[in-house]
PDB file of N, CA and C in Angstrom:
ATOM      1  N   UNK A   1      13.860 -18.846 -10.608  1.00  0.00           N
ATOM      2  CA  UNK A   1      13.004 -18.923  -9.444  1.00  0.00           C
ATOM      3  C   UNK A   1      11.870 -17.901  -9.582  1.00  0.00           C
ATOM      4  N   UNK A   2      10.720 -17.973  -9.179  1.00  0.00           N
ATOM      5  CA  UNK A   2       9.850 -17.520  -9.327  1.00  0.00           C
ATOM      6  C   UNK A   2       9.503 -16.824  -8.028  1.00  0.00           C
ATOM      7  N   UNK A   3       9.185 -15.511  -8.059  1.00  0.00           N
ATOM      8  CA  UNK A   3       8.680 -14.840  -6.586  1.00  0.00           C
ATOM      9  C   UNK A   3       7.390 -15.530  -6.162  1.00  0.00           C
ATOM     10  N   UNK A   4       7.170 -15.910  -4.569  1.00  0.00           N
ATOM     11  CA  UNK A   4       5.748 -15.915  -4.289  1.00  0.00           C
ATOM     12  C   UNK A   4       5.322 -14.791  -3.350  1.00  0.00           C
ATOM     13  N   UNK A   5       6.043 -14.175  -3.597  1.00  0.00           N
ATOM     14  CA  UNK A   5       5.613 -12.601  -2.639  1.00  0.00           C
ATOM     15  C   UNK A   5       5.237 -11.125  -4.108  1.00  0.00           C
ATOM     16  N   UNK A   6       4.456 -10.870  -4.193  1.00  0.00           N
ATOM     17  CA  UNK A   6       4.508  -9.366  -5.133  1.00  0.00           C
ATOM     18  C   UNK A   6       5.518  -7.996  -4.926  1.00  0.00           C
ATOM     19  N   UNK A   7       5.767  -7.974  -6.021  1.00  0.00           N
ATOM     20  CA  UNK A   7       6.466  -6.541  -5.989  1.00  0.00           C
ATOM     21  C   UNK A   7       5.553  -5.721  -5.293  1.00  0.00           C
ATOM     22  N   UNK A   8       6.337  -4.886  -4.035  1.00  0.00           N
ATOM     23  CA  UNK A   8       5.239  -4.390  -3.649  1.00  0.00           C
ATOM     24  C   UNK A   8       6.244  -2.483  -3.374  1.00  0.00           C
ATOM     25  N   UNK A   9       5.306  -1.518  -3.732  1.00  0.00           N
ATOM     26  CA  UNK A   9       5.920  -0.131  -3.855  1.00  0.00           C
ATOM     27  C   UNK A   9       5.761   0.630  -2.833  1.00  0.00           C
ATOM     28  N   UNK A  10       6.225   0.938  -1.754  1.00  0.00           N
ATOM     29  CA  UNK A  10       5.622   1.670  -0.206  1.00  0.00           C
ATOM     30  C   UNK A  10       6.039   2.771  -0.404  1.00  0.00           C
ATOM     31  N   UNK A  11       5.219   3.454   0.097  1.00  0.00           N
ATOM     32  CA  UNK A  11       4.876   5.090   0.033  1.00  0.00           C
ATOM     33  C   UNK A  11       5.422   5.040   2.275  1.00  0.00           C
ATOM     34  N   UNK A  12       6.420   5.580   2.222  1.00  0.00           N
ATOM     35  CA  UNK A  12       7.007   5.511   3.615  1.00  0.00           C
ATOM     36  C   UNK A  12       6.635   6.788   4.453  1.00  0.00           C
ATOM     37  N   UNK A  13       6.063   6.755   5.599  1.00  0.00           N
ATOM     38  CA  UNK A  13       6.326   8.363   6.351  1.00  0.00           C
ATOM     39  C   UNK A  13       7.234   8.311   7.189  1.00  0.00           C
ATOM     40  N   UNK A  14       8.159   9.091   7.270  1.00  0.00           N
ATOM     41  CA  UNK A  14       9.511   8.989   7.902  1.00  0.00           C
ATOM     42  C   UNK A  14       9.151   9.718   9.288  1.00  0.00           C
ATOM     43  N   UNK A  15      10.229   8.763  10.691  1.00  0.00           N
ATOM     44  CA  UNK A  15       9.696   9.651  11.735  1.00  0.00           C
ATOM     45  C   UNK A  15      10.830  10.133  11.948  1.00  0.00           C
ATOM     46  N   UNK A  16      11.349  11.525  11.890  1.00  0.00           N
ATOM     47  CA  UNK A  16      12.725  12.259  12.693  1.00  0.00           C
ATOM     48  C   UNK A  16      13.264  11.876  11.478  1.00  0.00           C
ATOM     49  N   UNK A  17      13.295  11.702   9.978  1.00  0.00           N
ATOM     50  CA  UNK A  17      14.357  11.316   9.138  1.00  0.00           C
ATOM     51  C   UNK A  17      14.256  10.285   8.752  1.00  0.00           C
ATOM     52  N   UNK A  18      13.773   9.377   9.801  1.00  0.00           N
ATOM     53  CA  UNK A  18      14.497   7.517   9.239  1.00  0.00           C
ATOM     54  C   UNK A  18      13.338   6.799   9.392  1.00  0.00           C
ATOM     55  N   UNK A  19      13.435   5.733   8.868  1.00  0.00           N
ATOM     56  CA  UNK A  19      12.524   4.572   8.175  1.00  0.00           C
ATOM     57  C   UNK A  19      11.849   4.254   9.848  1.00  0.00           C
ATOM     58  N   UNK A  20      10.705   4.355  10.623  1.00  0.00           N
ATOM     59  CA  UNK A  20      10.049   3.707  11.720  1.00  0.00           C
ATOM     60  C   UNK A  20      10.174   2.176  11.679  1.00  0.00           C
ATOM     61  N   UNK A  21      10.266   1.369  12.871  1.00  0.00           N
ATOM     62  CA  UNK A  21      10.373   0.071  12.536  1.00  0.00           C
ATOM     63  C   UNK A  21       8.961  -0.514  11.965  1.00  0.00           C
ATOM     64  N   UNK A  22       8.702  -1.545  11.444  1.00  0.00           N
ATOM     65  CA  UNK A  22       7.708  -1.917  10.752  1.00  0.00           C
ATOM     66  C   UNK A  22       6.997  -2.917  12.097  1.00  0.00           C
ATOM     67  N   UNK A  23       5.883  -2.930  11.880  1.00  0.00           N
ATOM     68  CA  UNK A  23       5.102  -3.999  12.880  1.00  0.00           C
ATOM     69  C   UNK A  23       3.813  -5.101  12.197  1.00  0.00           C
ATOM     70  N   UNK A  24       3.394  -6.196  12.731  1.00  0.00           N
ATOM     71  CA  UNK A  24       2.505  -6.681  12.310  1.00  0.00           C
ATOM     72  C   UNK A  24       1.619  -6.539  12.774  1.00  0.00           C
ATOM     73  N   UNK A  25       1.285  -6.060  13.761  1.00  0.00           N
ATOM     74  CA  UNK A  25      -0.159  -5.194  14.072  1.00  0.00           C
ATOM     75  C   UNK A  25      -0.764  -3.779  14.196  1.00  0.00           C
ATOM     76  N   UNK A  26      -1.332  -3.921  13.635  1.00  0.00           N
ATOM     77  CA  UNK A  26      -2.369  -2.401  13.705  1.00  0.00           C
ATOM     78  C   UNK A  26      -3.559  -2.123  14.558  1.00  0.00           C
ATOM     79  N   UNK A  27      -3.175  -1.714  15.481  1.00  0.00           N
ATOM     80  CA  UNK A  27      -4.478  -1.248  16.570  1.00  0.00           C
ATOM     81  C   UNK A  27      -5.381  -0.543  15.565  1.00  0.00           C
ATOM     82  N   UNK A  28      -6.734  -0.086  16.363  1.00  0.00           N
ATOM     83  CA  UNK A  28      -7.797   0.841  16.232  1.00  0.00           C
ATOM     84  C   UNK A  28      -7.258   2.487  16.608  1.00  0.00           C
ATOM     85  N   UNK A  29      -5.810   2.773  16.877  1.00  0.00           N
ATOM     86  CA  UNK A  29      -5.244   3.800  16.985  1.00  0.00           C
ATOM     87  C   UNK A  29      -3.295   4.371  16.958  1.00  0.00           C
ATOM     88  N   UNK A  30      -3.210   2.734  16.585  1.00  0.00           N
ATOM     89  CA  UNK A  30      -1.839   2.737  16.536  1.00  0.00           C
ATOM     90  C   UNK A  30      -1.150   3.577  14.829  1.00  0.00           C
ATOM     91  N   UNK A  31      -0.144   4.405  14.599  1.00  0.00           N
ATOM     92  CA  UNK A  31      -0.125   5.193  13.831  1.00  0.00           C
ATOM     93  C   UNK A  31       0.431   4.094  12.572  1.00  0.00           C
ATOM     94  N   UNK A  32       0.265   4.773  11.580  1.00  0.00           N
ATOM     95  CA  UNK A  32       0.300   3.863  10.337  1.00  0.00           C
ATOM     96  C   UNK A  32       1.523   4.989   9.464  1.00  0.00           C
ATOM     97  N   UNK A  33       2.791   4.173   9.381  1.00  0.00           N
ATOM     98  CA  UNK A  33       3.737   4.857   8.503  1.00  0.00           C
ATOM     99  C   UNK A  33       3.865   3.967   6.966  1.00  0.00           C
ATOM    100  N   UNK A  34       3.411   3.106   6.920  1.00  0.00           N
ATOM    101  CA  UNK A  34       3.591   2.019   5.675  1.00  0.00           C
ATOM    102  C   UNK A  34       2.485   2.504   4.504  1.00  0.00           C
ATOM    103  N   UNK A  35       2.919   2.452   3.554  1.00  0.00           N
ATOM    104  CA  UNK A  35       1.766   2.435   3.020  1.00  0.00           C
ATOM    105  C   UNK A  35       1.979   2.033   1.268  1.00  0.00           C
ATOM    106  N   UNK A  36       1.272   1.236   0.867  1.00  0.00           N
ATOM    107  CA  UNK A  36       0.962   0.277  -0.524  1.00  0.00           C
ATOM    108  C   UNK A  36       0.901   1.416  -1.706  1.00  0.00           C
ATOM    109  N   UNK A  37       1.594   1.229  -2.437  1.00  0.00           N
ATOM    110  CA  UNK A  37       1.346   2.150  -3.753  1.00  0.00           C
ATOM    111  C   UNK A  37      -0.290   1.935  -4.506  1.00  0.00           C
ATOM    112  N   UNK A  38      -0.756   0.560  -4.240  1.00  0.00           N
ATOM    113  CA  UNK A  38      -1.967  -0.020  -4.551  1.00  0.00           C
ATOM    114  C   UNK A  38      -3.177   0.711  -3.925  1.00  0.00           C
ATOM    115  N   UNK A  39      -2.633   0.915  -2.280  1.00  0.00           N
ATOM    116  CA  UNK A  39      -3.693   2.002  -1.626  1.00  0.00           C
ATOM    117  C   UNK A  39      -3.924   3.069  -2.035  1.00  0.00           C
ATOM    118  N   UNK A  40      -2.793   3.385  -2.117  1.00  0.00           N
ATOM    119  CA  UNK A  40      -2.762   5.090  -2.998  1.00  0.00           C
ATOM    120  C   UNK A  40      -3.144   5.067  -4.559  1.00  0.00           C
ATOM    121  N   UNK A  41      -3.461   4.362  -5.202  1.00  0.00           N
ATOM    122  CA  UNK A  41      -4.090   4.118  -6.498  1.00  0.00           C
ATOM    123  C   UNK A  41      -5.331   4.542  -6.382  1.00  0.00           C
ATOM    124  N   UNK A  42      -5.589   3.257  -5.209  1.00  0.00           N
ATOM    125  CA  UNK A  42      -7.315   3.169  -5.157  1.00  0.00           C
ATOM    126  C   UNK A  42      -7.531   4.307  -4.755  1.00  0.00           C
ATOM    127  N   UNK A  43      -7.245   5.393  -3.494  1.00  0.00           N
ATOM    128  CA  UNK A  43      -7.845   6.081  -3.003  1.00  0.00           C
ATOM    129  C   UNK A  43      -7.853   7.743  -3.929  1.00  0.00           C
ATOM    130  N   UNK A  44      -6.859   7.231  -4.767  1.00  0.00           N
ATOM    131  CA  UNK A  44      -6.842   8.374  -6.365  1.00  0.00           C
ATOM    132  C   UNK A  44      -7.928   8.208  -6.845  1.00  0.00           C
ATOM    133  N   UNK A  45      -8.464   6.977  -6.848  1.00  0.00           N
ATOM    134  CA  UNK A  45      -9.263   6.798  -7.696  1.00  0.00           C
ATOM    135  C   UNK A  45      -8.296   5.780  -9.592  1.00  0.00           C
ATOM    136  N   UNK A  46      -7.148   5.966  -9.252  1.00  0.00           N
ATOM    137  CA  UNK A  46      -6.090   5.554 -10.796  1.00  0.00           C
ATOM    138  C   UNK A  46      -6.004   4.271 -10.534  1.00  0.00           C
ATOM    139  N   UNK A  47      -5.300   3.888 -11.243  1.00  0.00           N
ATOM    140  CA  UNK A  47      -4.128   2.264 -11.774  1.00  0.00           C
ATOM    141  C   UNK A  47      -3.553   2.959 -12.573  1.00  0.00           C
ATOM    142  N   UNK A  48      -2.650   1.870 -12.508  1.00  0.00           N
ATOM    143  CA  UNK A  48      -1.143   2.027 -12.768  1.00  0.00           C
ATOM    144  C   UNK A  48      -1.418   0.877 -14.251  1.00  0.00           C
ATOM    145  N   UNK A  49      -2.154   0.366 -14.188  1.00  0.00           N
ATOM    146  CA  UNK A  49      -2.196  -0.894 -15.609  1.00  0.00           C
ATOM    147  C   UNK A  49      -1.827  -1.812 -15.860  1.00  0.00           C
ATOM    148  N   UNK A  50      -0.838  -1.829 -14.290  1.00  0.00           N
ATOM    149  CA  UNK A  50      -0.117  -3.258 -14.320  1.00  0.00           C
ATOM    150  C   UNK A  50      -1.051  -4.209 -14.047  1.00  0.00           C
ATOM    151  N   UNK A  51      -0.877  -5.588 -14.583  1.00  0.00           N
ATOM    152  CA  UNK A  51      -1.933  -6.552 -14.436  1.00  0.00           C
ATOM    153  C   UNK A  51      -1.221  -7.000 -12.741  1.00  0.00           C
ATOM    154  N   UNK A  52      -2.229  -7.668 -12.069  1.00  0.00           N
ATOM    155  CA  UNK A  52      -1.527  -7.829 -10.354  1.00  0.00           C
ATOM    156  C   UNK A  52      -0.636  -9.137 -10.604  1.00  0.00           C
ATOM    157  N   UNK A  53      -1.088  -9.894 -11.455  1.00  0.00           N
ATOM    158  CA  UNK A  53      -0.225 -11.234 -12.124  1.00  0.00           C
ATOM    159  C   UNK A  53       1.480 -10.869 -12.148  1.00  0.00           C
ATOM    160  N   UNK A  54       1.393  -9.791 -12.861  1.00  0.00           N
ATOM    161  CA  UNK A  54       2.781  -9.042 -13.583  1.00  0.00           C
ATOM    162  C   UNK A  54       3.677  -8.759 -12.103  1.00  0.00           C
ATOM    163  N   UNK A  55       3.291  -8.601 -11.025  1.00  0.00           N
ATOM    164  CA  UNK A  55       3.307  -7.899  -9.704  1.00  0.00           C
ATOM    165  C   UNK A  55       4.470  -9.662  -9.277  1.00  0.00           C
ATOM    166  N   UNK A  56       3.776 -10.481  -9.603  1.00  0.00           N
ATOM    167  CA  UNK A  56       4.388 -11.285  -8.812  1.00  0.00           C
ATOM    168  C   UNK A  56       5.501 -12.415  -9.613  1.00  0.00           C
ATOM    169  N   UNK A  57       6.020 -11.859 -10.728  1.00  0.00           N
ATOM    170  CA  UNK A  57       6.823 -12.416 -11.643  1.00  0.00           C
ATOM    171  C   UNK A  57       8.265 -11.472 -11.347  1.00  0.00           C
ATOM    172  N   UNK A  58       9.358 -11.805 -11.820  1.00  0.00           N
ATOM    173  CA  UNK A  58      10.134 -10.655 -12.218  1.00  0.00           C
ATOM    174  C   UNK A  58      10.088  -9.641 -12.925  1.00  0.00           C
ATOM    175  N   UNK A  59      10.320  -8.473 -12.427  1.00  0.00           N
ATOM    176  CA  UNK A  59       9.826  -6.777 -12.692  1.00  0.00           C
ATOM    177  C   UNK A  59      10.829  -7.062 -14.199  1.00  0.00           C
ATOM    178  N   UNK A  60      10.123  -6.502 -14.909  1.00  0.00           N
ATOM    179  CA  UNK A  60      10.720  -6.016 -16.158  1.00  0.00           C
ATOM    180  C   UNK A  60      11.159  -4.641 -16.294  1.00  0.00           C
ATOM    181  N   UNK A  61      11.570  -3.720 -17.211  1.00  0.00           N
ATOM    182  CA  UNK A  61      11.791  -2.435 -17.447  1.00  0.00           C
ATOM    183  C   UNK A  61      10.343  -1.530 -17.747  1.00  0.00           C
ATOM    184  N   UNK A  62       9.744  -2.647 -18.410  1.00  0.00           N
ATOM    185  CA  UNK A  62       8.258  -1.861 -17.987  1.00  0.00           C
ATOM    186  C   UNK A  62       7.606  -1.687 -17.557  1.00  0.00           C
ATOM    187  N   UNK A  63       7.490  -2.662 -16.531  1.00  0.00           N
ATOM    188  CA  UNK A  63       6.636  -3.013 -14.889  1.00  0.00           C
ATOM    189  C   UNK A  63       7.367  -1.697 -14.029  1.00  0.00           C
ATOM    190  N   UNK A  64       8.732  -1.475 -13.883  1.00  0.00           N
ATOM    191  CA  UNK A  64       9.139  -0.417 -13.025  1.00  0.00           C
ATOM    192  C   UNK A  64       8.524   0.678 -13.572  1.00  0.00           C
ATOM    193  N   UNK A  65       8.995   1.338 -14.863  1.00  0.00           N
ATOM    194  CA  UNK A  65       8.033   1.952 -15.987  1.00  0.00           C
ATOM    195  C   UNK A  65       7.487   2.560 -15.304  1.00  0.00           C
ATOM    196  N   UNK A  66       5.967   1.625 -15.179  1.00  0.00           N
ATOM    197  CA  UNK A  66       4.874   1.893 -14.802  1.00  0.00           C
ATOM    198  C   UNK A  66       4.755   2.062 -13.177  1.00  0.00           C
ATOM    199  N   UNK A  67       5.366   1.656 -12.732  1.00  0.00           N
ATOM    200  CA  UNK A  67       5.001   1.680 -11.388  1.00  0.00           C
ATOM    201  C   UNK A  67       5.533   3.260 -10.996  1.00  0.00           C
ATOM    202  N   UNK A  68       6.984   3.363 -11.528  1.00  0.00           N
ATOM    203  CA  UNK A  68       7.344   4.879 -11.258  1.00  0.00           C
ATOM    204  C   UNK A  68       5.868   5.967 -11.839  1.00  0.00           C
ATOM    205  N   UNK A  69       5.583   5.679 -12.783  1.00  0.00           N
ATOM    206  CA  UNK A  69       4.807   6.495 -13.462  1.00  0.00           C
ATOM    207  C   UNK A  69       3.602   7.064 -12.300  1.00  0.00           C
ATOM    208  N   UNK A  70       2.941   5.192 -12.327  1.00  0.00           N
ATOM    209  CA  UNK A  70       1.836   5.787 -10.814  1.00  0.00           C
ATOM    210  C   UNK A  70       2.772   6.425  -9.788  1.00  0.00           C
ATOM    211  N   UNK A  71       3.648   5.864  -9.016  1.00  0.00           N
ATOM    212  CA  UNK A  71       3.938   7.069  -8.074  1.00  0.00           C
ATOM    213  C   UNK A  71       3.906   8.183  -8.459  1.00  0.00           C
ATOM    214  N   UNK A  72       4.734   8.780  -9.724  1.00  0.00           N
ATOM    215  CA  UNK A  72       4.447  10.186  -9.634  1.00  0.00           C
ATOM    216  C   UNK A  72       3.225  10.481  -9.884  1.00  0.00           C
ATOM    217  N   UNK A  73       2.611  10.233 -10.674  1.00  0.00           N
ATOM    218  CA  UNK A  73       1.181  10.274 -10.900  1.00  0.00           C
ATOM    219  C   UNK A  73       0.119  10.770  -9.822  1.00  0.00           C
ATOM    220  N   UNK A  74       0.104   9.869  -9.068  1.00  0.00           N
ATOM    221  CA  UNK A  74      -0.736   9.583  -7.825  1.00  0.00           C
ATOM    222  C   UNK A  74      -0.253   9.964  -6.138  1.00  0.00           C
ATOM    223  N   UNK A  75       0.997   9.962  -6.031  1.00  0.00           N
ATOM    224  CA  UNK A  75       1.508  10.002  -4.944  1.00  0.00           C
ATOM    225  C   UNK A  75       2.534  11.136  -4.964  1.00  0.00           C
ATOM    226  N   UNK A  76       2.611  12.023  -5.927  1.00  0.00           N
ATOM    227  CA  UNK A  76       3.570  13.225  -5.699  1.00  0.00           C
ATOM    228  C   UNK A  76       3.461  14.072  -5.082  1.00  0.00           C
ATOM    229  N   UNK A  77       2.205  14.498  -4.584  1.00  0.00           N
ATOM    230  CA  UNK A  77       2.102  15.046  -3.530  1.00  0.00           C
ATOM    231  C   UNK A  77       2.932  14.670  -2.178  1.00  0.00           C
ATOM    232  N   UNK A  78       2.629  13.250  -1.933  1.00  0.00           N
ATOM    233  CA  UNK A  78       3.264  12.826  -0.244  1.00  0.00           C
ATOM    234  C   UNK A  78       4.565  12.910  -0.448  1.00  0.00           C
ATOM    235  N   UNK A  79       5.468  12.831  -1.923  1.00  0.00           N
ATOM    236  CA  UNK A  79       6.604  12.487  -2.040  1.00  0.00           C
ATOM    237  C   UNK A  79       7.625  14.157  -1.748  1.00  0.00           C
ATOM    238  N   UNK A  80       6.786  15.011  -1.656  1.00  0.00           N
ATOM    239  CA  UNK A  80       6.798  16.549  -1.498  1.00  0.00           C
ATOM    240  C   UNK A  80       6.758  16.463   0.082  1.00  0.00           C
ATOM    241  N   UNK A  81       5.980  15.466   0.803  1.00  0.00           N
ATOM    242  CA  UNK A  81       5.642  16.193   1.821  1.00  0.00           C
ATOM    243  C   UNK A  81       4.488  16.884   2.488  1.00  0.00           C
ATOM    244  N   UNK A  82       3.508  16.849   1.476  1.00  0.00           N
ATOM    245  CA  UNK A  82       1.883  17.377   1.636  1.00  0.00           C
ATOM    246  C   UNK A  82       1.005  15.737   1.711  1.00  0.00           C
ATOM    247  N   UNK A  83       0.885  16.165   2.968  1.00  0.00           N
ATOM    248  CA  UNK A  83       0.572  14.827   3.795  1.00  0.00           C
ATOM    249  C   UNK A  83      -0.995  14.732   3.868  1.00  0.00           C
ATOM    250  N   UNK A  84      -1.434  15.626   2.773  1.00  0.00           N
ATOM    251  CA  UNK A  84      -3.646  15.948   2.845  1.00  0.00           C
ATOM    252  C   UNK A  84      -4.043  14.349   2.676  1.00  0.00           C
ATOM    253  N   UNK A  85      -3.732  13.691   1.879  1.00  0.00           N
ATOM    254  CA  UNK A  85      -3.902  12.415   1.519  1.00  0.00           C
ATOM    255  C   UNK A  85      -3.931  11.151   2.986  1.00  0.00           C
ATOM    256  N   UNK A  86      -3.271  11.218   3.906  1.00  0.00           N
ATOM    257  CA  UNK A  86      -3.186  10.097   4.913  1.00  0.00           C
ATOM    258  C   UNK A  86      -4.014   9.923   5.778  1.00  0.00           C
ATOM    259  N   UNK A  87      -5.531  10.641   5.765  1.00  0.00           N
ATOM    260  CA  UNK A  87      -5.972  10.421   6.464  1.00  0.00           C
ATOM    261  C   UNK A  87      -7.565   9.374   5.622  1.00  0.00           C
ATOM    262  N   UNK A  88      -7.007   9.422   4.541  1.00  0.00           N
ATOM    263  CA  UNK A  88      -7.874   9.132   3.506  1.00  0.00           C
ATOM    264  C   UNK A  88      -7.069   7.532   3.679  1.00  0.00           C
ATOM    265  N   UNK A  89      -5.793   7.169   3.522  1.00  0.00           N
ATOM    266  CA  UNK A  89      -4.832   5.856   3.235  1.00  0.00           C
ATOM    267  C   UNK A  89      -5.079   4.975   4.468  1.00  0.00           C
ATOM    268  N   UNK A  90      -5.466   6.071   5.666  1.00  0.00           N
ATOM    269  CA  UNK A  90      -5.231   5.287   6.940  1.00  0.00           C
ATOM    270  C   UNK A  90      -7.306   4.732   7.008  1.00  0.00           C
ATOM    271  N   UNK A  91      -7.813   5.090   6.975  1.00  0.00           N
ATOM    272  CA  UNK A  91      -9.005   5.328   7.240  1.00  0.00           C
ATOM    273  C   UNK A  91      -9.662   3.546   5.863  1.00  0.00           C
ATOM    274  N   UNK A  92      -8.726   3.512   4.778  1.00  0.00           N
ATOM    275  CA  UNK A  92      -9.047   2.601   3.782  1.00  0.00           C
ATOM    276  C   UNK A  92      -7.990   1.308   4.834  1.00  0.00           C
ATOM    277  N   UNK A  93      -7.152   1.714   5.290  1.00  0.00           N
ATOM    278  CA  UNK A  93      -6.094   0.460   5.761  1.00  0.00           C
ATOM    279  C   UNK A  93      -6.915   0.322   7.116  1.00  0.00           C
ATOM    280  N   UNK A  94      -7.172   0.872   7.373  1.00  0.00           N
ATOM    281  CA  UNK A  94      -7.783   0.227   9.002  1.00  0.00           C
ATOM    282  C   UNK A  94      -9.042  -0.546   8.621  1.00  0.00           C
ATOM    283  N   UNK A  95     -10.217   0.616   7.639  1.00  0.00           N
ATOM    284  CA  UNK A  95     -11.591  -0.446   7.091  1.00  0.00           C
ATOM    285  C   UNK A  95     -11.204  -1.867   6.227  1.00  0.00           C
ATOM    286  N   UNK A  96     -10.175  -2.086   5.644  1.00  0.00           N
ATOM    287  CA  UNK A  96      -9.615  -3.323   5.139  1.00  0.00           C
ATOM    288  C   UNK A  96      -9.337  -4.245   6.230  1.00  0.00           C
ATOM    289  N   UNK A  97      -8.455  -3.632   7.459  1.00  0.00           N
ATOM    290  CA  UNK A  97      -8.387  -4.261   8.944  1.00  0.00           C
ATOM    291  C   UNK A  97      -9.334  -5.000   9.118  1.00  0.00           C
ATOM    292  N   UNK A  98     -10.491  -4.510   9.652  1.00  0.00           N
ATOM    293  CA  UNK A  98     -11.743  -4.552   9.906  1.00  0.00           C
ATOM    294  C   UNK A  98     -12.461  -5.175   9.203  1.00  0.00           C
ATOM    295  N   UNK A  99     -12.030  -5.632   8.149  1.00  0.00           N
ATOM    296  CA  UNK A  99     -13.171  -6.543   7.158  1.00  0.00           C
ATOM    297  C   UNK A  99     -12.391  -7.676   7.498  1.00  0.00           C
ATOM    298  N   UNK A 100     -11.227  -7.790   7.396  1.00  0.00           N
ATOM    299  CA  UNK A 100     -10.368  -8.952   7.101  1.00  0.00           C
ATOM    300  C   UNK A 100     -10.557  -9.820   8.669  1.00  0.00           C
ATOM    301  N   UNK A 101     -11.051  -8.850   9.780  1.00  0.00           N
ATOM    302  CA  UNK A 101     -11.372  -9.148  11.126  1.00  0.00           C
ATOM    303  C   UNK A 101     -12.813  -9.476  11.166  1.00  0.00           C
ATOM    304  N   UNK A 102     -13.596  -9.683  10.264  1.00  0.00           N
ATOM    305  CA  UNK A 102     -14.759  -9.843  10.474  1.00  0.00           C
ATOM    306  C   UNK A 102     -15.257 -10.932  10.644  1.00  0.00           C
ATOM    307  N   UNK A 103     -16.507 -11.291  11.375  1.00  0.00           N
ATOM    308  CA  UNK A 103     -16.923 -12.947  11.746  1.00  0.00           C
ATOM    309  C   UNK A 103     -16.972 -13.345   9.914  1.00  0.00           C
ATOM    310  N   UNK A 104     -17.579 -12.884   9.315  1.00  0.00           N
ATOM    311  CA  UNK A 104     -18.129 -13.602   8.156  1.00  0.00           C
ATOM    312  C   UNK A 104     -17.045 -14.069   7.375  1.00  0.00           C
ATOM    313  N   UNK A 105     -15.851 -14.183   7.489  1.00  0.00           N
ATOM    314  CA  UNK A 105     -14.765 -15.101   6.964  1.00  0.00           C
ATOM    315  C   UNK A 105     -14.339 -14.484   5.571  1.00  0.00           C
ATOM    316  N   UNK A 106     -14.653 -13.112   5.363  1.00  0.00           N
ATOM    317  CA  UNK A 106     -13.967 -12.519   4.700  1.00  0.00           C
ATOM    318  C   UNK A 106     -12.439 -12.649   4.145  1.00  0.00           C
ATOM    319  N   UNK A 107     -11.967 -12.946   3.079  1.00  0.00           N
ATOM    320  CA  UNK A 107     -10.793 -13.069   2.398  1.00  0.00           C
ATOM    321  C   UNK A 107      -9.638 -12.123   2.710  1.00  0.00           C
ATOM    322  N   UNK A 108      -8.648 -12.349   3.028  1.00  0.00           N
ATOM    323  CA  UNK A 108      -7.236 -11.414   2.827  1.00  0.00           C
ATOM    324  C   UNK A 108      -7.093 -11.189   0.722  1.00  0.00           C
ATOM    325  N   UNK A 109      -6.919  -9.995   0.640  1.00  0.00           N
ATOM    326  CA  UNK A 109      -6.373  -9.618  -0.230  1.00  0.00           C
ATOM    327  C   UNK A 109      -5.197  -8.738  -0.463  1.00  0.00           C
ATOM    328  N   UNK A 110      -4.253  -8.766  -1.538  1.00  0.00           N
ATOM    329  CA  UNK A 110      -3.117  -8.282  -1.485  1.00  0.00           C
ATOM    330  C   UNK A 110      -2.544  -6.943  -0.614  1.00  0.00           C
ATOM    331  N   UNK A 111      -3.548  -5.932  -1.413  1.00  0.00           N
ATOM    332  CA  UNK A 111      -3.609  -4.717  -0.502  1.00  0.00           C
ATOM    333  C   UNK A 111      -3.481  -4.457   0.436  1.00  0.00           C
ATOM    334  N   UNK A 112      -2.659  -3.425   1.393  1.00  0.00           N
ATOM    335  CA  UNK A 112      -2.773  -3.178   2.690  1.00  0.00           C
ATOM    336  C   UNK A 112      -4.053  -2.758   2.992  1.00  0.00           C
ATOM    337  N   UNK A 113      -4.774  -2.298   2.430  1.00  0.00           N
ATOM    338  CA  UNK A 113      -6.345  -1.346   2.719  1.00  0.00           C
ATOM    339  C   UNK A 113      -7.025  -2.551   2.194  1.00  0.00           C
ATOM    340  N   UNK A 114      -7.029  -3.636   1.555  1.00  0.00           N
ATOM    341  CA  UNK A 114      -8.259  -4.252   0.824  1.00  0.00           C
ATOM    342  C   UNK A 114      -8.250  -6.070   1.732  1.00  0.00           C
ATOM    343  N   UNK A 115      -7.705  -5.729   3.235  1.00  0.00           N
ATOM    344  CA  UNK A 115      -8.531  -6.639   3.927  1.00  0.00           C
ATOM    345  C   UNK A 115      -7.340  -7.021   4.853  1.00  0.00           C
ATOM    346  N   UNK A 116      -5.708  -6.653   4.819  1.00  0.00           N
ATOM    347  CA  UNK A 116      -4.727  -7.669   5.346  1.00  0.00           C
ATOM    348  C   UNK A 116      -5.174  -7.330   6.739  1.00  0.00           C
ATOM    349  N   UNK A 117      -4.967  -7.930   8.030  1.00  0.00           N
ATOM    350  CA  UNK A 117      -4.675  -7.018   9.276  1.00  0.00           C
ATOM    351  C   UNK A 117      -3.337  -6.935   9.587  1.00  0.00           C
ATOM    352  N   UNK A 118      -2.336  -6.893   9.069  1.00  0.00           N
ATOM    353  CA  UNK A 118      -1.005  -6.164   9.247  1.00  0.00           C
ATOM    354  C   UNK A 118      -0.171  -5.616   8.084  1.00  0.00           C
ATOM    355  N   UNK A 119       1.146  -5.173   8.749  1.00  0.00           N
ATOM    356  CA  UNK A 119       1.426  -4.529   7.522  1.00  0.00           C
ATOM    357  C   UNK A 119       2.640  -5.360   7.091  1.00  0.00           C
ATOM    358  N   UNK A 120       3.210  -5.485   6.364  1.00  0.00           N
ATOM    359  CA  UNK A 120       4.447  -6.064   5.655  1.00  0.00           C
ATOM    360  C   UNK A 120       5.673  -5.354   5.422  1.00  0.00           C
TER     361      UNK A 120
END
């Protein structure tokens, strides 16, 4: 069987300890605990090298590989706890909001920041 959903890697902010429930909408001020390993790439400025194709097949030993790699890479900071980065993740996920809300019929793309208006 073939996935039609992507492997997808969330960078979590925990509230009191435990996982916040997840929602499908995102206000213009509602707080954002989810967050896309893909967002956190882009807003590094990195990739991870995985092709996005590879994302939606079964993970191999080198697809995880790599994906561990970018997290530490890119996201070891939040994984510490130094939270400088979220205002940068939230600010790309809401302007993705906002495009994906736009009259001009702008496309959804995979990314939480690169157009969805909710989160997964």
């Amino acid at each position: 069987m073939v996935p039609t959903d992507p492997l997808t890697v969330w960078v979590v902010r925990l509230v009191d300890g435990d996982f916040p429930p997840r929602t499908d909408v995102i206000g213009p001020a509602s707080p954002l605990y989810y967050f896309d390993l893909r967002d956190v790439e882009l807003v590094r400025s990195q990739h991870s090298g995985i092709d996005e194709r590879e994302l939606y097949s079964m993970p191999t030993g080198e697809t995880a590989h790599m994906l561990a790699n970018s997290l530490r890479d890119c996201g070891s900071d939040l994984l510490r706890g130094d939270l400088a980065l979220l205002p940068a993740l939230e600010q790309r996920i809401r302007a993705g909001r906002e495009k994906a809300r736009s009259p001009d019929g702008a496309t959804k793309a995979h990314s939480s920041g690169a157009g969805e208006a909710h989160a997964n």
